[in-house]
C-alpha atoms as a PDB file:
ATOM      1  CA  UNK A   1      78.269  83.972  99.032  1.00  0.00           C
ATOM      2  CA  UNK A   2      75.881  86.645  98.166  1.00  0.00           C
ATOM      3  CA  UNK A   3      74.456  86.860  94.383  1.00  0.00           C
ATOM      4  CA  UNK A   4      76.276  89.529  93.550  1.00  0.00           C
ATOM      5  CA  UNK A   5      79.352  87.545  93.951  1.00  0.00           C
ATOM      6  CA  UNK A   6      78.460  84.925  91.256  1.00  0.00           C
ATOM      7  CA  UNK A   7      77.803  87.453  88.890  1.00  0.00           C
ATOM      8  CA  UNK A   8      80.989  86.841  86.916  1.00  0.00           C
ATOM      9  CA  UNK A   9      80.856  83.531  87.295  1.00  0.00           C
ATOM     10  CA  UNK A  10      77.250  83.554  85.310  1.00  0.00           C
ATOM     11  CA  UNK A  11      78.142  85.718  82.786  1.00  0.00           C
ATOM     12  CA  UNK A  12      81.783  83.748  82.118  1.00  0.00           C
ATOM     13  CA  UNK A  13      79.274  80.678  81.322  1.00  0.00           C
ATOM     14  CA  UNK A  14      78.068  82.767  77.998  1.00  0.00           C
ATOM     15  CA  UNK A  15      80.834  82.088  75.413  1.00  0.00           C
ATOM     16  CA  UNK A  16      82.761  85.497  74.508  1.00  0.00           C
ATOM     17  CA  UNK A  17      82.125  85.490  71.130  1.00  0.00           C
ATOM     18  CA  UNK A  18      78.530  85.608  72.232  1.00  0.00           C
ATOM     19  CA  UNK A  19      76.898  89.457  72.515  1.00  0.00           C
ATOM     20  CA  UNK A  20      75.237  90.320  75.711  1.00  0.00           C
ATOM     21  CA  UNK A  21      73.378  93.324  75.411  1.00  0.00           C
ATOM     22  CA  UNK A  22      71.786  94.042  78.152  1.00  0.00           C
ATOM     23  CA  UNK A  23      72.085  92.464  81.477  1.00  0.00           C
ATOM     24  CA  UNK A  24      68.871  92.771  83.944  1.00  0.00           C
ATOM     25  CA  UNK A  25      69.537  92.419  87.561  1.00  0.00           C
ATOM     26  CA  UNK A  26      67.472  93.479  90.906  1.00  0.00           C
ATOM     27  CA  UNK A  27      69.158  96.012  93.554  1.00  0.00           C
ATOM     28  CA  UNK A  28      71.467  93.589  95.175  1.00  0.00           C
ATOM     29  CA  UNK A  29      73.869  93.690  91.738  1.00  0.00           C
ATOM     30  CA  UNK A  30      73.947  97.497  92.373  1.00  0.00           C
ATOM     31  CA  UNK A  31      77.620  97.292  93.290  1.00  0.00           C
ATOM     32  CA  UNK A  32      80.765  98.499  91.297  1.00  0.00           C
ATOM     33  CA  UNK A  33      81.851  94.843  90.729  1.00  0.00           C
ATOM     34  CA  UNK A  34      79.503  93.856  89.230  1.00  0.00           C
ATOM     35  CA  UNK A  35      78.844  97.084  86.984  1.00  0.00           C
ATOM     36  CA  UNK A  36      82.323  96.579  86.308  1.00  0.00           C
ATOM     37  CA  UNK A  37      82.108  93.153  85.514  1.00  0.00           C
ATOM     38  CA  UNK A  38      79.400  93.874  82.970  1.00  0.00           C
ATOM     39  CA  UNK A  39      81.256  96.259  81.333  1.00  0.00           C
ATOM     40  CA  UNK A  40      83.785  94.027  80.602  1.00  0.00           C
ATOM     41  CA  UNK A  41      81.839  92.121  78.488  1.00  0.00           C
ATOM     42  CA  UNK A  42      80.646  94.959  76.522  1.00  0.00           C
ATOM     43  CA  UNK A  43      77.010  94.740  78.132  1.00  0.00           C
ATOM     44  CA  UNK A  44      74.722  97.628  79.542  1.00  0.00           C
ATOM     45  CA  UNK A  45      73.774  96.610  82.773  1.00  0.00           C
ATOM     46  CA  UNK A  46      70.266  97.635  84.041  1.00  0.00           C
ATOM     47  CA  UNK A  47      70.055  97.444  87.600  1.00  0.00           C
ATOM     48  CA  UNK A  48      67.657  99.588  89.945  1.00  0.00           C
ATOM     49  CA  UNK A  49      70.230 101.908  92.112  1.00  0.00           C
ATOM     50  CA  UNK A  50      69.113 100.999  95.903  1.00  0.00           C
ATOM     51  CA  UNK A  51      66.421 102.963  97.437  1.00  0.00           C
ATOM     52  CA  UNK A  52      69.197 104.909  99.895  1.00  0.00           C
ATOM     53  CA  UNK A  53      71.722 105.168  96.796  1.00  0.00           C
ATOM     54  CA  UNK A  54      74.175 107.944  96.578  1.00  0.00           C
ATOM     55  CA  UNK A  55      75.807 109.588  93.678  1.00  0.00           C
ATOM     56  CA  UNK A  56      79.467 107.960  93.583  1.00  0.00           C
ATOM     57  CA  UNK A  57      82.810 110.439  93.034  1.00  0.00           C
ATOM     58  CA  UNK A  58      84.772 107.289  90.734  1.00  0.00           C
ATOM     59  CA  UNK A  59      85.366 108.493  87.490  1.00  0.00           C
ATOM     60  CA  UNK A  60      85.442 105.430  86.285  1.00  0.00           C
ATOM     61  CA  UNK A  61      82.662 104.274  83.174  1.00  0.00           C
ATOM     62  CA  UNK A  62      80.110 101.699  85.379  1.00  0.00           C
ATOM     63  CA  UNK A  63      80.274 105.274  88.222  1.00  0.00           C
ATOM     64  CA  UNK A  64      79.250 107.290  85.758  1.00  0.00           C
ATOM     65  CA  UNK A  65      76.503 105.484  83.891  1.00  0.00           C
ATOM     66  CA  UNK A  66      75.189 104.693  87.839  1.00  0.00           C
ATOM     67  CA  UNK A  67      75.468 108.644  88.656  1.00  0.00           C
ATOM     68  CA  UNK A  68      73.603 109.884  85.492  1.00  0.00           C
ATOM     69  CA  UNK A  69      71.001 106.556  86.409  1.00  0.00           C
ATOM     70  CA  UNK A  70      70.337 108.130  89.859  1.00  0.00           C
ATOM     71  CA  UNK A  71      69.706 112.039  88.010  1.00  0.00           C
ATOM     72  CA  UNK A  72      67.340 110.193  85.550  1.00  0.00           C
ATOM     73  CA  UNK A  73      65.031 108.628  88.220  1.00  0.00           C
ATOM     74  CA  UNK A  74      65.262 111.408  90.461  1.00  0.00           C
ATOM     75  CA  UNK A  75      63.996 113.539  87.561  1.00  0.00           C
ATOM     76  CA  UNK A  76      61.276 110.846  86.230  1.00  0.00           C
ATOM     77  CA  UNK A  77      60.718 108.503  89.235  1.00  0.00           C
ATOM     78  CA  UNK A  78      61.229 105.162  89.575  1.00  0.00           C
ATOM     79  CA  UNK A  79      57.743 103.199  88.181  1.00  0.00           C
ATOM     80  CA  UNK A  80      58.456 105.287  84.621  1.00  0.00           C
ATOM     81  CA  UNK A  81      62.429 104.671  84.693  1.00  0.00           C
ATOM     82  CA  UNK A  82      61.386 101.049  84.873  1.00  0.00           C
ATOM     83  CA  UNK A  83      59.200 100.874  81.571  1.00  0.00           C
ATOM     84  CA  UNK A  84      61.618 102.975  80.074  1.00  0.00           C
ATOM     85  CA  UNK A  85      64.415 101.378  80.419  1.00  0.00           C
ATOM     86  CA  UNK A  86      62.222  97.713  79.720  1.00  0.00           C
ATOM     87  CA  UNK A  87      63.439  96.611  83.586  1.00  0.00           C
ATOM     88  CA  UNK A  88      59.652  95.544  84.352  1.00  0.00           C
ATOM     89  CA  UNK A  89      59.791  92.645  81.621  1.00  0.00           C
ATOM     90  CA  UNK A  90      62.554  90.854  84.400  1.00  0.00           C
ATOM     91  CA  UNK A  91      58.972  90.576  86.897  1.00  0.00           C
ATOM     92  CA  UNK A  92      57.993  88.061  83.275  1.00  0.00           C
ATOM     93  CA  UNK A  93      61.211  85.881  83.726  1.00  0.00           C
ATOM     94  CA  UNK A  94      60.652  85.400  87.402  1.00  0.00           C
ATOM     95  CA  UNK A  95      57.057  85.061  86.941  1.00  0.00           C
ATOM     96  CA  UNK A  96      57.806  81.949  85.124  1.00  0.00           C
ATOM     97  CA  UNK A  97      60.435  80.809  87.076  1.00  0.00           C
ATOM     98  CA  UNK A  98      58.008  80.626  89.610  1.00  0.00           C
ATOM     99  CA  UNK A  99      55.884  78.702  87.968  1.00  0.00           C
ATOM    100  CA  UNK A 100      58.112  76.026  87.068  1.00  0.00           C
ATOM    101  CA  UNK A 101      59.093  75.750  90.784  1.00  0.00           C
ATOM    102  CA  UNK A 102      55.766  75.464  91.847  1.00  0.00           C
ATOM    103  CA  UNK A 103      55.941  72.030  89.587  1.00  0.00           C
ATOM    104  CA  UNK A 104      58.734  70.783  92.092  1.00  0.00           C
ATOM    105  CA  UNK A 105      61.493  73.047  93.786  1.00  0.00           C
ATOM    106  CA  UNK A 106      63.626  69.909  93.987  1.00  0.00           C
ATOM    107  CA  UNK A 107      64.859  67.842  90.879  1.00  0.00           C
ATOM    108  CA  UNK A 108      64.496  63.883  91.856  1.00  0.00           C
ATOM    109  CA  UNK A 109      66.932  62.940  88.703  1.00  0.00           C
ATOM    110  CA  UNK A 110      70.618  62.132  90.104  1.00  0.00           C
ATOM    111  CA  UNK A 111      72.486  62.618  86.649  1.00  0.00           C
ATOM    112  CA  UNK A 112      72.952  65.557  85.016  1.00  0.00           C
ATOM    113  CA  UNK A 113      71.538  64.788  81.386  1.00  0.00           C
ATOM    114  CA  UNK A 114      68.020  63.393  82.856  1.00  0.00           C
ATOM    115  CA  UNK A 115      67.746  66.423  85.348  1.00  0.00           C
ATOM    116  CA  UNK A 116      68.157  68.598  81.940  1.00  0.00           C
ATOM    117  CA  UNK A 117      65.251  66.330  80.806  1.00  0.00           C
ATOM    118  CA  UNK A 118      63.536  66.487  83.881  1.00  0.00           C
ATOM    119  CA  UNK A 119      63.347  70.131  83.930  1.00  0.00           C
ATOM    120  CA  UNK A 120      62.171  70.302  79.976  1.00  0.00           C
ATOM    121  CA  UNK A 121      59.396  67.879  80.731  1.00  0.00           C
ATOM    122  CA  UNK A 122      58.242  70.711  83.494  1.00  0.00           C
ATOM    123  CA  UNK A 123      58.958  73.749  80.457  1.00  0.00           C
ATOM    124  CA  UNK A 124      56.696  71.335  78.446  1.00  0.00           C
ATOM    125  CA  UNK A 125      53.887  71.008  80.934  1.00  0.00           C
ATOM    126  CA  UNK A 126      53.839  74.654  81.753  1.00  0.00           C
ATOM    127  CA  UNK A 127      53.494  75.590  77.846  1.00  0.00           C
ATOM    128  CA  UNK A 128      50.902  73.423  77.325  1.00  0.00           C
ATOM    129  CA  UNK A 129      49.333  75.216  80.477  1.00  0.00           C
ATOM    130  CA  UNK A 130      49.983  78.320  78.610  1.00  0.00           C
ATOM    131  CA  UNK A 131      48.427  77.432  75.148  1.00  0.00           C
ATOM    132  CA  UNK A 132      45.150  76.101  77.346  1.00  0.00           C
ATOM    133  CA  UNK A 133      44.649  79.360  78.504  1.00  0.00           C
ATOM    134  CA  UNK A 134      45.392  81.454  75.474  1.00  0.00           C
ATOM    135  CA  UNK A 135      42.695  82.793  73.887  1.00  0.00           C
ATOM    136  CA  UNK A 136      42.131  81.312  70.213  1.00  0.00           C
ATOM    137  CA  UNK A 137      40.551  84.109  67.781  1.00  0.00           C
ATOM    138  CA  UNK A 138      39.748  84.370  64.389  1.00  0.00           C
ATOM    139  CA  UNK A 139      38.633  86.635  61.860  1.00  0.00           C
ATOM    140  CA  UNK A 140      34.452  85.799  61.254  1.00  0.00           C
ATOM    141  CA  UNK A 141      32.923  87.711  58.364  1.00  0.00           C
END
């Protein structure tokens, strides 16, 4: 089952009285599922069109939106598309969940509550990592 396919499945996890507002996915989501499926929930989905990506003849909404995407970074280019539309700030989410994998890619709880505790002892260590390195300033006059 490809990612793309669980799509729904994620986003049926977020209650529906909850607003998405955006939904930030990498090329493989570029599909009219799961455009569609973000529609549905009233989201704007912000997914890089694939490299060999063609213009689509569906009328439908998630077509369109895809179609005038595709003008857009033909016009501007991908690298400024990306900061414009705020798709480079997904690289941040992955950076971290990189880091937290590099604490352990395996959990070594067996029940669900103390891998949930597991996993916020490694958030913990890694923002206590975080605060080491920030730099602490204040004002001297």
């Amino acid at each position: 089952m490809s990612d793309s396919q669980v799509l729904d499945d994620l986003l049926t996890q977020i209650p529906l009285d909850e607003r998405i507002d955006s939904v930030y996915t990498d090329g493989a989501y570029d599909t009219k599922y799961c455009r569609q499926v973000i529609l549905d929930r009233d989201a704007h989905a912000v997914i890089p069109p694939r490299k060999n990506a063609k213009p689509s003849k569906d009328k439908k909404m998630g077509s369109l939106e895809r179609n005038e995407l595709l003008r857009t970074i033909k016009r501007l280019g991908r690298t400024i598309w990306k900061k414009w539309s705020g798709y480079h700030r997904r690289s941040l989410v992955e950076t971290k969940m990189h880091c937290i994998k590099l604490l352990g890619d395996k959990l070594s709880a067996r029940n669900f509550q103390s891998q949930i505790n597991e996993i916020h002892a490694r958030v913990a260590v890694l923002n206590k990592f975080t605060d080491l390195g920030r730099p602490h300033t204040r004002v001297v006059t």
